[in-house]
N, C-alpha and C. Protein backbone atom coordinates (compact mmCIF):
# COMPACT_ATOMS: atom_id res chain seq x y z
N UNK A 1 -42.48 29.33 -39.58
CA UNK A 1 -43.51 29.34 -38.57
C UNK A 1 -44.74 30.04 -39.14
N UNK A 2 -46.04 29.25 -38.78
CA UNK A 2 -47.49 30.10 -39.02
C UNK A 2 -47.21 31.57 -38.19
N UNK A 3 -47.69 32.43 -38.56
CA UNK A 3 -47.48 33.63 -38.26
C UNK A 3 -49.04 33.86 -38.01
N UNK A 4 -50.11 33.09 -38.74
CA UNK A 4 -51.58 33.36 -38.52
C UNK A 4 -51.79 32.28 -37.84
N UNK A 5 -51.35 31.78 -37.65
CA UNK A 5 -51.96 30.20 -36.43
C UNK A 5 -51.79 30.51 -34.71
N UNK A 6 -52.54 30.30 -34.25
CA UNK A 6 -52.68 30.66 -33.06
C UNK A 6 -51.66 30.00 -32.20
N UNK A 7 -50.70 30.62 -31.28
CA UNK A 7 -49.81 29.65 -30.64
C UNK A 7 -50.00 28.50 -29.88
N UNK A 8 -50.99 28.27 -29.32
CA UNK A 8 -51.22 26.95 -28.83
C UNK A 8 -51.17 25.74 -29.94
N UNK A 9 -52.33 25.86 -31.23
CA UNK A 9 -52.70 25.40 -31.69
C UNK A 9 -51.17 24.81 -33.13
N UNK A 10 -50.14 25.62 -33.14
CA UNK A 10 -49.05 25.71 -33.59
C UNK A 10 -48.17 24.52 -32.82
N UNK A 11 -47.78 24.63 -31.73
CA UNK A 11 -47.64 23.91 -30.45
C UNK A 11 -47.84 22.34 -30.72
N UNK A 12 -49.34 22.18 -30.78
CA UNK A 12 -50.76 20.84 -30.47
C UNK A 12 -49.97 20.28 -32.12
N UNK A 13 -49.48 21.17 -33.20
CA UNK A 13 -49.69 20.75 -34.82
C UNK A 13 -48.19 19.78 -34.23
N UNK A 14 -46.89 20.64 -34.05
CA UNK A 14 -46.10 20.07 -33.68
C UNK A 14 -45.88 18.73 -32.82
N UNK A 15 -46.51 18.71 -31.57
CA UNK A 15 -46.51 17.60 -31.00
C UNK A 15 -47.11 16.62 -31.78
N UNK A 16 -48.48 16.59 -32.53
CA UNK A 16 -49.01 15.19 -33.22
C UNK A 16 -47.78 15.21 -34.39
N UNK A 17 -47.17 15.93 -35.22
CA UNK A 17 -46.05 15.37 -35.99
C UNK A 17 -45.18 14.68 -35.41
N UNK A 18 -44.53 14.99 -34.34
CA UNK A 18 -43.53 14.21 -33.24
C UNK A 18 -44.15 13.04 -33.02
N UNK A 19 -45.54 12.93 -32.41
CA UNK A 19 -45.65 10.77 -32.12
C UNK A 19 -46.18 10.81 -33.25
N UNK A 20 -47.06 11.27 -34.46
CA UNK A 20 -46.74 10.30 -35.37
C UNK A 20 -45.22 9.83 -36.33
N UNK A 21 -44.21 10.90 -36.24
CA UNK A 21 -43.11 10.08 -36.21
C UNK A 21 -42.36 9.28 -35.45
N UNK A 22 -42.45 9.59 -34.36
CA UNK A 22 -41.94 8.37 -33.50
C UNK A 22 -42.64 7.25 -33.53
N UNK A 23 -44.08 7.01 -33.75
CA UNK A 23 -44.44 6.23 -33.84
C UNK A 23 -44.62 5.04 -35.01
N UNK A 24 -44.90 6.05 -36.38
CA UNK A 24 -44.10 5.41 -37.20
C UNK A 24 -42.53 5.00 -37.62
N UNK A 25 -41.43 5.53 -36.68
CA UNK A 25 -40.00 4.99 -36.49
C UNK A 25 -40.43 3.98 -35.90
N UNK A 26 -41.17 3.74 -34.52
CA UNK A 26 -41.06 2.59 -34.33
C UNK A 26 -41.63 1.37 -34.47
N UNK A 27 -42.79 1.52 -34.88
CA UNK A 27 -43.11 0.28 -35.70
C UNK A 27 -42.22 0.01 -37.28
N UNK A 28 -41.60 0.66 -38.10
CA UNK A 28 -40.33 0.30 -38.70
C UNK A 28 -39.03 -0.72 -37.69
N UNK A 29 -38.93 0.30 -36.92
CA UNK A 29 -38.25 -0.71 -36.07
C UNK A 29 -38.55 -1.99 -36.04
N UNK A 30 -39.67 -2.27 -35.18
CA UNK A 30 -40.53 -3.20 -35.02
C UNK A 30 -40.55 -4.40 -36.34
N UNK A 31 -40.80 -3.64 -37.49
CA UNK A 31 -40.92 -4.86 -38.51
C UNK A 31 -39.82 -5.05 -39.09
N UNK A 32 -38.80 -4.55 -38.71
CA UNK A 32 -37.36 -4.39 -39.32
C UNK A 32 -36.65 -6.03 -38.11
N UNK A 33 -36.74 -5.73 -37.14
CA UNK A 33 -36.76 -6.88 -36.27
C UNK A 33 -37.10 -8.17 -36.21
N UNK A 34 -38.18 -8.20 -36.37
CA UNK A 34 -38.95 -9.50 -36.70
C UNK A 34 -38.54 -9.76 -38.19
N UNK A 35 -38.09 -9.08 -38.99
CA UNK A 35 -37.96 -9.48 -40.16
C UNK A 35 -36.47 -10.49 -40.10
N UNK A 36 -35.83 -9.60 -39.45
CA UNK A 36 -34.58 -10.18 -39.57
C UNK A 36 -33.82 -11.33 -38.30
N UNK A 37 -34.96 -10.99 -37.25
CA UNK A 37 -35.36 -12.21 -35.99
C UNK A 37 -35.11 -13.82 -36.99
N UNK A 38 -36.28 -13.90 -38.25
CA UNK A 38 -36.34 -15.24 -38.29
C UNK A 38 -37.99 -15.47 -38.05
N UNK A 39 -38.20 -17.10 -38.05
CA UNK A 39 -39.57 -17.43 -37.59
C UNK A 39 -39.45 -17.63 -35.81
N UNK A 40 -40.20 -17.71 -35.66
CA UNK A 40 -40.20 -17.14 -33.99
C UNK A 40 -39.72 -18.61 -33.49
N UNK A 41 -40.28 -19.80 -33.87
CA UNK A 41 -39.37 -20.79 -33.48
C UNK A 41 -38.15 -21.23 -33.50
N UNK A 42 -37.61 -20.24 -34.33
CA UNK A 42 -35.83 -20.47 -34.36
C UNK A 42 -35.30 -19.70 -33.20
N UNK A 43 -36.22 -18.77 -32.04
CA UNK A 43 -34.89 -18.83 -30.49
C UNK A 43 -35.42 -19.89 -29.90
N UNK A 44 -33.83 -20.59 -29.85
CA UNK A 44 -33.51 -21.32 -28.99
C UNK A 44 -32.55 -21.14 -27.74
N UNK A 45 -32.45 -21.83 -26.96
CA UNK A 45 -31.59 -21.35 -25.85
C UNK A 45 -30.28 -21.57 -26.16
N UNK A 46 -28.94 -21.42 -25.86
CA UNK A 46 -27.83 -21.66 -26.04
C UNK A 46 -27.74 -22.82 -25.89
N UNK A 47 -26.71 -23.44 -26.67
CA UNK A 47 -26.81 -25.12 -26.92
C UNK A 47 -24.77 -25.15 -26.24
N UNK A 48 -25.06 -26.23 -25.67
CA UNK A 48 -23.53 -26.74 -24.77
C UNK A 48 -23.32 -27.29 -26.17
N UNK A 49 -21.81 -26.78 -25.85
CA UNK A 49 -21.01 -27.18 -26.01
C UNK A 49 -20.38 -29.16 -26.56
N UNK A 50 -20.63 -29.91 -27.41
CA UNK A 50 -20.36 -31.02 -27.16
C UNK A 50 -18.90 -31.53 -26.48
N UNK A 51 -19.03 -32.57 -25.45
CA UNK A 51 -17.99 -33.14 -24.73
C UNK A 51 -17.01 -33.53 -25.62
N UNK A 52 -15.41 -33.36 -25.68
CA UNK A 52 -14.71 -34.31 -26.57
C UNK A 52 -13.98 -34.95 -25.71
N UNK A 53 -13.37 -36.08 -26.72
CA UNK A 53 -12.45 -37.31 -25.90
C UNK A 53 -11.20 -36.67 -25.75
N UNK A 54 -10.52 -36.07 -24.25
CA UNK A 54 -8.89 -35.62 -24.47
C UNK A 54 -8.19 -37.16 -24.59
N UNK A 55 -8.24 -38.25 -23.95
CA UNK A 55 -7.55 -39.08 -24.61
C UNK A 55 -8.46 -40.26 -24.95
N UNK A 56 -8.23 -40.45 -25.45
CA UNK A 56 -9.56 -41.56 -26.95
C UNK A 56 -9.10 -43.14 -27.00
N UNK A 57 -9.58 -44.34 -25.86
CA UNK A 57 -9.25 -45.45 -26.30
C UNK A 57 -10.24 -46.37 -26.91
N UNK A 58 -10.03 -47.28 -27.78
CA UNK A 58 -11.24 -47.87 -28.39
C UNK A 58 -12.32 -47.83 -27.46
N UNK A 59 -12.44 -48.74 -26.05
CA UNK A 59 -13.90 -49.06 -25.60
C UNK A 59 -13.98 -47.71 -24.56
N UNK A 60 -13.26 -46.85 -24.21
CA UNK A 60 -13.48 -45.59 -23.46
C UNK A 60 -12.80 -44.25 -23.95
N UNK A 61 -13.49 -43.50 -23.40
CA UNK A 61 -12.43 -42.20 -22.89
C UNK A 61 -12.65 -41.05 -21.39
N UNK A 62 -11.45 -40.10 -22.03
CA UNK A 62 -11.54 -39.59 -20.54
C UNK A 62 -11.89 -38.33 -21.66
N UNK A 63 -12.64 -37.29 -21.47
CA UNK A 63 -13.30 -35.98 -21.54
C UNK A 63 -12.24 -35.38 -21.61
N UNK A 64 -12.05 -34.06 -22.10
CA UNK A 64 -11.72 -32.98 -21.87
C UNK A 64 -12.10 -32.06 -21.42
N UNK A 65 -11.33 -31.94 -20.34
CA UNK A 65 -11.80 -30.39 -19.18
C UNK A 65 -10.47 -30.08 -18.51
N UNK A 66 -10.62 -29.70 -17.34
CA UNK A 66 -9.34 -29.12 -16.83
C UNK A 66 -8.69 -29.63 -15.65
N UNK A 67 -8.98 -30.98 -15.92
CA UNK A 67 -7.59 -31.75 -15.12
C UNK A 67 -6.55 -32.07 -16.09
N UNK A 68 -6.04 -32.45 -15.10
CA UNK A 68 -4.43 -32.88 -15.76
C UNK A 68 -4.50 -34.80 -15.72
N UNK A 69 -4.24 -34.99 -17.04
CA UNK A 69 -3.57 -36.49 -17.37
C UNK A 69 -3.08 -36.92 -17.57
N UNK A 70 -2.11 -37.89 -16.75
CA UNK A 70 -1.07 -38.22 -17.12
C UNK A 70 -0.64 -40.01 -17.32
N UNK A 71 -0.17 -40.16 -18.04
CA UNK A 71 0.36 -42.17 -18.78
C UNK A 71 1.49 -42.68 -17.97
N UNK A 72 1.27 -43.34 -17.12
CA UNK A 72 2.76 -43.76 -16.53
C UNK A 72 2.69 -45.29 -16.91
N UNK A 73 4.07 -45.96 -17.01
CA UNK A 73 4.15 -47.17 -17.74
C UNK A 73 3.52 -47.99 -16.40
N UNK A 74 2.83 -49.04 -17.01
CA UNK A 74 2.06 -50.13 -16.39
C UNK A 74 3.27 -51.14 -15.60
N UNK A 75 2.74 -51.59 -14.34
CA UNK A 75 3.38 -52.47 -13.99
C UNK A 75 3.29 -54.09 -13.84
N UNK A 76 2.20 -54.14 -15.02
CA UNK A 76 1.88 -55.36 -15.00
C UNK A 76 1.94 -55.83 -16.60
N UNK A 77 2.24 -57.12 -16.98
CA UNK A 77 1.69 -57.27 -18.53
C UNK A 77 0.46 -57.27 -19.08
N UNK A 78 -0.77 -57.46 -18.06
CA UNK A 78 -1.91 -57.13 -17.97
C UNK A 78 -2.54 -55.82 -18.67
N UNK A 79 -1.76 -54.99 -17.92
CA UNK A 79 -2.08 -53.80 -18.60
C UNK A 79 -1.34 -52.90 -19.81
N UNK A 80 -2.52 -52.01 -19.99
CA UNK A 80 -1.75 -51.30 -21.17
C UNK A 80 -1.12 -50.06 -20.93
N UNK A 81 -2.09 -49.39 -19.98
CA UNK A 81 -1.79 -47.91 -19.51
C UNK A 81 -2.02 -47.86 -17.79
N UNK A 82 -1.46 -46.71 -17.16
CA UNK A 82 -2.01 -46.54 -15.53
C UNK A 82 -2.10 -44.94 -16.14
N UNK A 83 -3.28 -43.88 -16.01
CA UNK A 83 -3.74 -43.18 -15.71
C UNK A 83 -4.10 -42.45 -14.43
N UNK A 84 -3.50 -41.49 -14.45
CA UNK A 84 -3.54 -40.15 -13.32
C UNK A 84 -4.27 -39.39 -13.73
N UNK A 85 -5.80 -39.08 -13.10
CA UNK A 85 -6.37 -37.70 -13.41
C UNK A 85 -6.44 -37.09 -12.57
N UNK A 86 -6.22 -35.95 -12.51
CA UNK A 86 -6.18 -35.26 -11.52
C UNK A 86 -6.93 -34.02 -11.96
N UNK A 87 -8.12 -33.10 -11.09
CA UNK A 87 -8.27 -31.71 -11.32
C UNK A 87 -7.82 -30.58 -10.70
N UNK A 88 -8.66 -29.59 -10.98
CA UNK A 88 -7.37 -28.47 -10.31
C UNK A 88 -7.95 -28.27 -9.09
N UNK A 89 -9.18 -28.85 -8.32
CA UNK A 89 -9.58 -28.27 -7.19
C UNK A 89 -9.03 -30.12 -6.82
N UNK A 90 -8.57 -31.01 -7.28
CA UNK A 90 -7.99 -32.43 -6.70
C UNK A 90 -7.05 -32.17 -6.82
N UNK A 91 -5.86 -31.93 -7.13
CA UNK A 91 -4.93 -31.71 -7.84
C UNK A 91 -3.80 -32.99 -6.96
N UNK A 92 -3.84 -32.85 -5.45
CA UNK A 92 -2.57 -33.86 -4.83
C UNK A 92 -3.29 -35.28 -5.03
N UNK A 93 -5.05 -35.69 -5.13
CA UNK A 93 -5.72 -36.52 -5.32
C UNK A 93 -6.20 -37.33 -6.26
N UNK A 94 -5.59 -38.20 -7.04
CA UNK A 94 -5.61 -38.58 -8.27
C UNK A 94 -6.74 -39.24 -8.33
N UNK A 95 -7.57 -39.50 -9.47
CA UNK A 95 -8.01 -40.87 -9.81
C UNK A 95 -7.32 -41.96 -10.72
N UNK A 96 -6.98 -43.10 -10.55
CA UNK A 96 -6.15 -43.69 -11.27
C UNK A 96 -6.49 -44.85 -12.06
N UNK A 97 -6.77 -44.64 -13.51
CA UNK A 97 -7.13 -45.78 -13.95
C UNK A 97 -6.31 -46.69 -14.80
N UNK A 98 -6.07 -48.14 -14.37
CA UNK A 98 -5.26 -49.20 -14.84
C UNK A 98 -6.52 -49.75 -16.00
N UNK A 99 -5.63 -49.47 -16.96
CA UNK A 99 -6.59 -50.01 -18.43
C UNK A 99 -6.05 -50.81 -19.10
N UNK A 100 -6.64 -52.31 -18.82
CA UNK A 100 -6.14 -53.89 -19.95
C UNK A 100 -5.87 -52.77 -21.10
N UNK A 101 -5.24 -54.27 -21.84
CA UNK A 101 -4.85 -54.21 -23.46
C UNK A 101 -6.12 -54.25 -24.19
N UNK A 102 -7.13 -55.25 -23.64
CA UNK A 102 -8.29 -55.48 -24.36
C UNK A 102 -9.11 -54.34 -24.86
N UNK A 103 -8.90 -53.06 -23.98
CA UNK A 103 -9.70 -52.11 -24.03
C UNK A 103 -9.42 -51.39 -25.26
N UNK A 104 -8.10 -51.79 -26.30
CA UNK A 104 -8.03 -50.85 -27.43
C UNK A 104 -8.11 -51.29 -28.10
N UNK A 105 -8.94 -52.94 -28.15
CA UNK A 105 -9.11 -53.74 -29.42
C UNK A 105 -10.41 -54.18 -29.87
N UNK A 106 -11.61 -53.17 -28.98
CA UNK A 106 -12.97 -53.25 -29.55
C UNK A 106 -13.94 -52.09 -28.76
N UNK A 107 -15.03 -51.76 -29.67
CA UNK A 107 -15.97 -50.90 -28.43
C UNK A 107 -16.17 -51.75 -27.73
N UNK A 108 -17.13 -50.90 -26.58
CA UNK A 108 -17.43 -50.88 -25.58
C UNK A 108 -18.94 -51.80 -25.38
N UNK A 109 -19.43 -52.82 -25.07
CA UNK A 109 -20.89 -53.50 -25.08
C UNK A 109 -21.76 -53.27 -23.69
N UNK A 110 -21.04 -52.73 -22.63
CA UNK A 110 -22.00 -53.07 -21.59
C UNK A 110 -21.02 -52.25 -20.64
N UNK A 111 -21.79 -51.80 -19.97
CA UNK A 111 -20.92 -50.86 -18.07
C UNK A 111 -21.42 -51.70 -17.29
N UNK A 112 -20.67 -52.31 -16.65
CA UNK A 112 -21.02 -53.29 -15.55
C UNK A 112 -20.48 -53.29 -14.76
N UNK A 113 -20.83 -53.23 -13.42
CA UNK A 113 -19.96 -53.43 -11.92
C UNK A 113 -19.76 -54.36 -11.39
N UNK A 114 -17.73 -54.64 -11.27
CA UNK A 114 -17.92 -55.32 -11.24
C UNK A 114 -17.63 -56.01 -9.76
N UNK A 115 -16.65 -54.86 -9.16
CA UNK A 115 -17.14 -54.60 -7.67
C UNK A 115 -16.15 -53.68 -7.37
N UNK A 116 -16.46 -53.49 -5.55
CA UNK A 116 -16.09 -52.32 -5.22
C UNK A 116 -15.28 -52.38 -4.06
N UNK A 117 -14.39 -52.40 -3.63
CA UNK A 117 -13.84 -52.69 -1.92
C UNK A 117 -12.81 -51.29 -1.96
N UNK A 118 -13.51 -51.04 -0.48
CA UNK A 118 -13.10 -49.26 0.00
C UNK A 118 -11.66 -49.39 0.79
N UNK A 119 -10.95 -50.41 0.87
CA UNK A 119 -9.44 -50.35 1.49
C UNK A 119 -8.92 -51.50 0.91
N UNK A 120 -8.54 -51.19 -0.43
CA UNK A 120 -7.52 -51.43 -1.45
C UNK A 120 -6.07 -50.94 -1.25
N UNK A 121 -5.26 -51.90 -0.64
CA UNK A 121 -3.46 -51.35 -0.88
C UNK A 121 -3.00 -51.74 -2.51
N UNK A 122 -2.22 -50.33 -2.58
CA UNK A 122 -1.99 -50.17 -3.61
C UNK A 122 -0.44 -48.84 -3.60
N UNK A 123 0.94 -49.07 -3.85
CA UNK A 123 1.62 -48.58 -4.02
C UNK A 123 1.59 -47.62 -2.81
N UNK A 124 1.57 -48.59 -1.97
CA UNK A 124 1.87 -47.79 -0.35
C UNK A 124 0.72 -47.48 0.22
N UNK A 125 -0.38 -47.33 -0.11
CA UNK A 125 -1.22 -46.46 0.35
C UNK A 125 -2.97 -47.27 0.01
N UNK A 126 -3.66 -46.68 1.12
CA UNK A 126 -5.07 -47.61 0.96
C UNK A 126 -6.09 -46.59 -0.34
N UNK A 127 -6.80 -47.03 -1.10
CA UNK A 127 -7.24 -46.48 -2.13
C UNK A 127 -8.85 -47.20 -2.06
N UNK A 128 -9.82 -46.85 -2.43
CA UNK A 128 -11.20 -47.40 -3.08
C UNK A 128 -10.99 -47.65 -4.82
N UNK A 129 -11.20 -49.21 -4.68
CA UNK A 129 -10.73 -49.62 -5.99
C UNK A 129 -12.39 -50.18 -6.64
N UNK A 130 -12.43 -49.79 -8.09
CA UNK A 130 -13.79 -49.89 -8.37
C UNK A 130 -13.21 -50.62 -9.57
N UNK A 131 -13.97 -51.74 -9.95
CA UNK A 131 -13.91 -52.14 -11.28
C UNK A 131 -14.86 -52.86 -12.26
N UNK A 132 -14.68 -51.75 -13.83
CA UNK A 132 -15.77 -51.71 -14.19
C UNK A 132 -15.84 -52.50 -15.56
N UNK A 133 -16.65 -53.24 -15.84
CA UNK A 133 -16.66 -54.09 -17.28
C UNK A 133 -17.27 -53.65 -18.29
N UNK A 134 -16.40 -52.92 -19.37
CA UNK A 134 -16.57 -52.19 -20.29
C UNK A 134 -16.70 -53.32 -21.90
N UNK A 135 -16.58 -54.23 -22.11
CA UNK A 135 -16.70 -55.46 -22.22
C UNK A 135 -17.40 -56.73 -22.13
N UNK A 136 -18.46 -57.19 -22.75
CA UNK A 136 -18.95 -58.57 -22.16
C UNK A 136 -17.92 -59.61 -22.03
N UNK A 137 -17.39 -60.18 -23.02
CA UNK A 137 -16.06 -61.46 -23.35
C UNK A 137 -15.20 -60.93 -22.34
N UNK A 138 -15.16 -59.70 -20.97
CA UNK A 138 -13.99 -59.85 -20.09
C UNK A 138 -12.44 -58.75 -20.29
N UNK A 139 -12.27 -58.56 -21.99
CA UNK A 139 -11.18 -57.87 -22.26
C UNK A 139 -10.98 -56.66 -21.78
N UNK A 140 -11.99 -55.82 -21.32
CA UNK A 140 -12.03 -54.65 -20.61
C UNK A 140 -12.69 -54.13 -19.59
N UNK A 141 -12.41 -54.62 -18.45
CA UNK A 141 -12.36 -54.51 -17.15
C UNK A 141 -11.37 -53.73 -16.44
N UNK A 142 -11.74 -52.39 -16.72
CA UNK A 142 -11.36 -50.75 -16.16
C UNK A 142 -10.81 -51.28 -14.14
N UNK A 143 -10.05 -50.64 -13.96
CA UNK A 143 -9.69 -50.56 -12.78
C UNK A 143 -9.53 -49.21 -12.02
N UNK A 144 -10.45 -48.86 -11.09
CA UNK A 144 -10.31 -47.22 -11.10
C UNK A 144 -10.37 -47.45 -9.43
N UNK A 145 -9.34 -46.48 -9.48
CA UNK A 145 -8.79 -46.40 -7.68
C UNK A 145 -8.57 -44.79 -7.21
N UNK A 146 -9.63 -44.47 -6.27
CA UNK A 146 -9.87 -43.43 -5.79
C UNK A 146 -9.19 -43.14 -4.35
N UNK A 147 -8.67 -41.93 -3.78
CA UNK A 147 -8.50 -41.96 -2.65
C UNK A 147 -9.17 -42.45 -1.27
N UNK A 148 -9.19 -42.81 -0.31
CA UNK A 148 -10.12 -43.01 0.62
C UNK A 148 -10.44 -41.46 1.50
N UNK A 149 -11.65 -42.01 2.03
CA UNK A 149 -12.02 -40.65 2.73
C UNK A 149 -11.08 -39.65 3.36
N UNK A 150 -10.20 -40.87 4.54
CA UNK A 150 -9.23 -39.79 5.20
C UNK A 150 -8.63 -39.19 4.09
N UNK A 151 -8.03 -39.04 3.08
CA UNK A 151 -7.68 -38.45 2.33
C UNK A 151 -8.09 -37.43 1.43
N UNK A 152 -9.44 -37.92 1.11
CA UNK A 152 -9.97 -37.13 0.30
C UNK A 152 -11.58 -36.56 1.07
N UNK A 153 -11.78 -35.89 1.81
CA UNK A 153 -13.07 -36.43 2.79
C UNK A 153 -14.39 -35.76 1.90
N UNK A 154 -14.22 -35.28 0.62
CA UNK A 154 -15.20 -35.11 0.01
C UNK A 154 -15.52 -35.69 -1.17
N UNK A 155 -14.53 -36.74 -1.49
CA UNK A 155 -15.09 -37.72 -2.61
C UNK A 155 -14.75 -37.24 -3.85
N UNK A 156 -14.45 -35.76 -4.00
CA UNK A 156 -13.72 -35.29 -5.12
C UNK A 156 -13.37 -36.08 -6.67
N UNK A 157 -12.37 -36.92 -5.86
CA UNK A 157 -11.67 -37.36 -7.08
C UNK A 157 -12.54 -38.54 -7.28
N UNK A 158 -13.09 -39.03 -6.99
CA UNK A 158 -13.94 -40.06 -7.11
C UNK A 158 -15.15 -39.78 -7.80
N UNK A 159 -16.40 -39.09 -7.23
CA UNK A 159 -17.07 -37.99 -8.03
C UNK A 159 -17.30 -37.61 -9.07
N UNK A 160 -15.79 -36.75 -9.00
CA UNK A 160 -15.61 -35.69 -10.44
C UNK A 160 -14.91 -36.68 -11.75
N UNK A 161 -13.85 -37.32 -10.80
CA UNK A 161 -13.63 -38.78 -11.67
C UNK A 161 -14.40 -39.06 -12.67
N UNK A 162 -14.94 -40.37 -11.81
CA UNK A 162 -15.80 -40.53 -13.03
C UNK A 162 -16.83 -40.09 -13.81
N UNK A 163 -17.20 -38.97 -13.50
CA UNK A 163 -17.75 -38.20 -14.32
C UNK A 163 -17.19 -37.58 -15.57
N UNK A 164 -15.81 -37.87 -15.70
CA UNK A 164 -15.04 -37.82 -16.87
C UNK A 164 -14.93 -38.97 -17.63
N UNK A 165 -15.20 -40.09 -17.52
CA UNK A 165 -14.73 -40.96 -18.04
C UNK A 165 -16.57 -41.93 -19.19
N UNK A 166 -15.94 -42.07 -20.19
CA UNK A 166 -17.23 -42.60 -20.67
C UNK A 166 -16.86 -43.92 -22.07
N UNK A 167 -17.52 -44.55 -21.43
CA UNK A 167 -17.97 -45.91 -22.66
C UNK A 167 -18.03 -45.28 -24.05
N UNK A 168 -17.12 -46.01 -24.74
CA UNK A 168 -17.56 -45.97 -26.28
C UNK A 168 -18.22 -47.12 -26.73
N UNK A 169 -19.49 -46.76 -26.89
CA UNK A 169 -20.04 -47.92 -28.15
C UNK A 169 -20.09 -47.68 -29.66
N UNK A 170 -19.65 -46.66 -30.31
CA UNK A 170 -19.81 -46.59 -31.14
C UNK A 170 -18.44 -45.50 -31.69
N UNK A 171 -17.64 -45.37 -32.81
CA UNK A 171 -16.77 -45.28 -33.34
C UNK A 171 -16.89 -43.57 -32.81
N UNK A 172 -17.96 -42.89 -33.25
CA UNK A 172 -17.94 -41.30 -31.98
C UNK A 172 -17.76 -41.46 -31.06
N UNK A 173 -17.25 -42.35 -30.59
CA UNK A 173 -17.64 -42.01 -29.00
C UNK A 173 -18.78 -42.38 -28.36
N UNK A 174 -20.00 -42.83 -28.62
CA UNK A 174 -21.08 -42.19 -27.91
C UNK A 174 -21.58 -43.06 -27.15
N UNK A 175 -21.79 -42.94 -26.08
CA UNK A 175 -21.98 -44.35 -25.00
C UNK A 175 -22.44 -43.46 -23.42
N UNK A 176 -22.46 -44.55 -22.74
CA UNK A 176 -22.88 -43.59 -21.14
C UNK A 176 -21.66 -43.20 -20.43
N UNK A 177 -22.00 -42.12 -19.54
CA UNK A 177 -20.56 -41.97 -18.83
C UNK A 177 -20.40 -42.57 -17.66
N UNK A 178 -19.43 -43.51 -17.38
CA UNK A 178 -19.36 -44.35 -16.02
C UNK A 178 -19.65 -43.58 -14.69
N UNK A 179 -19.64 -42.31 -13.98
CA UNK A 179 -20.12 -41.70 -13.19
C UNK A 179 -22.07 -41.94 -13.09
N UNK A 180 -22.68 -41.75 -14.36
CA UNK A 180 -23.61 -41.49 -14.09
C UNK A 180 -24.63 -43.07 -14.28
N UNK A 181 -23.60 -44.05 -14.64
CA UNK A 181 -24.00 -45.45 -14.40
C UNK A 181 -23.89 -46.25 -13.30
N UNK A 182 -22.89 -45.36 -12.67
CA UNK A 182 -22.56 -46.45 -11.72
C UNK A 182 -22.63 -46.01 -10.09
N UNK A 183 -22.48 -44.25 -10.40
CA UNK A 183 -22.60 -43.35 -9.18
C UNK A 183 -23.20 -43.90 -7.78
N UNK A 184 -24.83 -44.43 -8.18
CA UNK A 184 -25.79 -44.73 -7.08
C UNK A 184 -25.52 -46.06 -6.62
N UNK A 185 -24.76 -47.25 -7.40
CA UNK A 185 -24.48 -48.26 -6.78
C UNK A 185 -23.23 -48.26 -5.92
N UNK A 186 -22.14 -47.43 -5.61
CA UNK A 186 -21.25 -47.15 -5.10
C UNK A 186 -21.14 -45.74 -4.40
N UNK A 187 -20.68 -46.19 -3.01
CA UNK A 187 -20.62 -44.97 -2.33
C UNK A 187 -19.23 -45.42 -1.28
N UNK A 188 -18.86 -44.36 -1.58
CA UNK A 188 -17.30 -44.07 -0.87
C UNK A 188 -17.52 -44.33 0.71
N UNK A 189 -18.64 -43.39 1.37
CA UNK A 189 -19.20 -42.89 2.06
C UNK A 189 -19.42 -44.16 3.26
N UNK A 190 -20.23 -45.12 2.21
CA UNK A 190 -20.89 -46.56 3.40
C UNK A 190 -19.71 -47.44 3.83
């Protein structure tokens, strides 16, 4: 300690050493940051996740998320597979899709509707049967059968359905998803 420096002025010496070190800490900081930030155009926002196929047929698939799917043998020679999806907030409410043979022997060219009737019998019970042409030449014409209202009175499985399910045109996968093609021309509802 100055022993000849006046105590205030001892005091005043101290404090300007204190912000000019803090202040030079923090502009170190400062350029220590930006240094190691990057160029300022590299934040970006968090990027999703890409969708994958949980089960993968040539002209479609169904997504992976957190319903449950299940293959029960077809009852027709027509078909190849009958599909149960079910989620966990549907879970007693399936969506069920009957998928030709054709569908595992080429992509996908076109989503087309090909119609829609809301009291479909089907294995006891009335269903909304939608069917969709994944296919120009005919070979894949999707059959997707949703609960009817009394059953389901919020459309759920229908909905969330097809919002899982998507066209392959191309060997990734990459095509539109039948929910968001076909959503506005079909309504459970009318």
């Amino acid at each position: 300690m100055c022993q000849r420096c006046p105590r205030g002025q001892q005091r005043v010496l101290i404090v300007k050493v204190t912000k000019a070190r803090i202040l030079s800490s923090f502009l170190v900081l400062i350029s220590a940051l930006l240094y190691w930030s990057g160029p300022a155009d590299a934040a970006v926002a968090p990027r999703v996740p890409p969708k994958v196929c949980e089960i993968r047929e040539r002209a479609w698939c169904i997504y992976f998320s957190a319903a449950t799917i299940e293959d029960s043998p077809p009852q027709s020679a027509v078909y190849a597979s009958v599909w149960s999806v079910r989620g966990s907030y549907w879970a007693s409410l399936p969506l069920v899709i009957r998928e030709p043979r054709g569908c595992r022997q080429a992509l996908s060219d076109t989503v087309q509707l090909l119609s829609f009737n809301k009291r479909f019998n089907w294995n006891g019970q009335t269903w909304n049967r939608l069917a969709v042409r994944l296919m120009k030449n005919g070979n894949c014409d999707l059959v997707l059968l949703s609960p009817t209202l009394d059953r389901d009175p919020r459309g759920l499985a229908f909905f969330a359905g097809l919002g899982l399910i998507q066209a392959c045109e191309t060997n990734e996968c990459q095509g539109p998803v039948l929910g968001a093609e076909i959503r506005d021309l079909v309504n459970p509802d009318r």
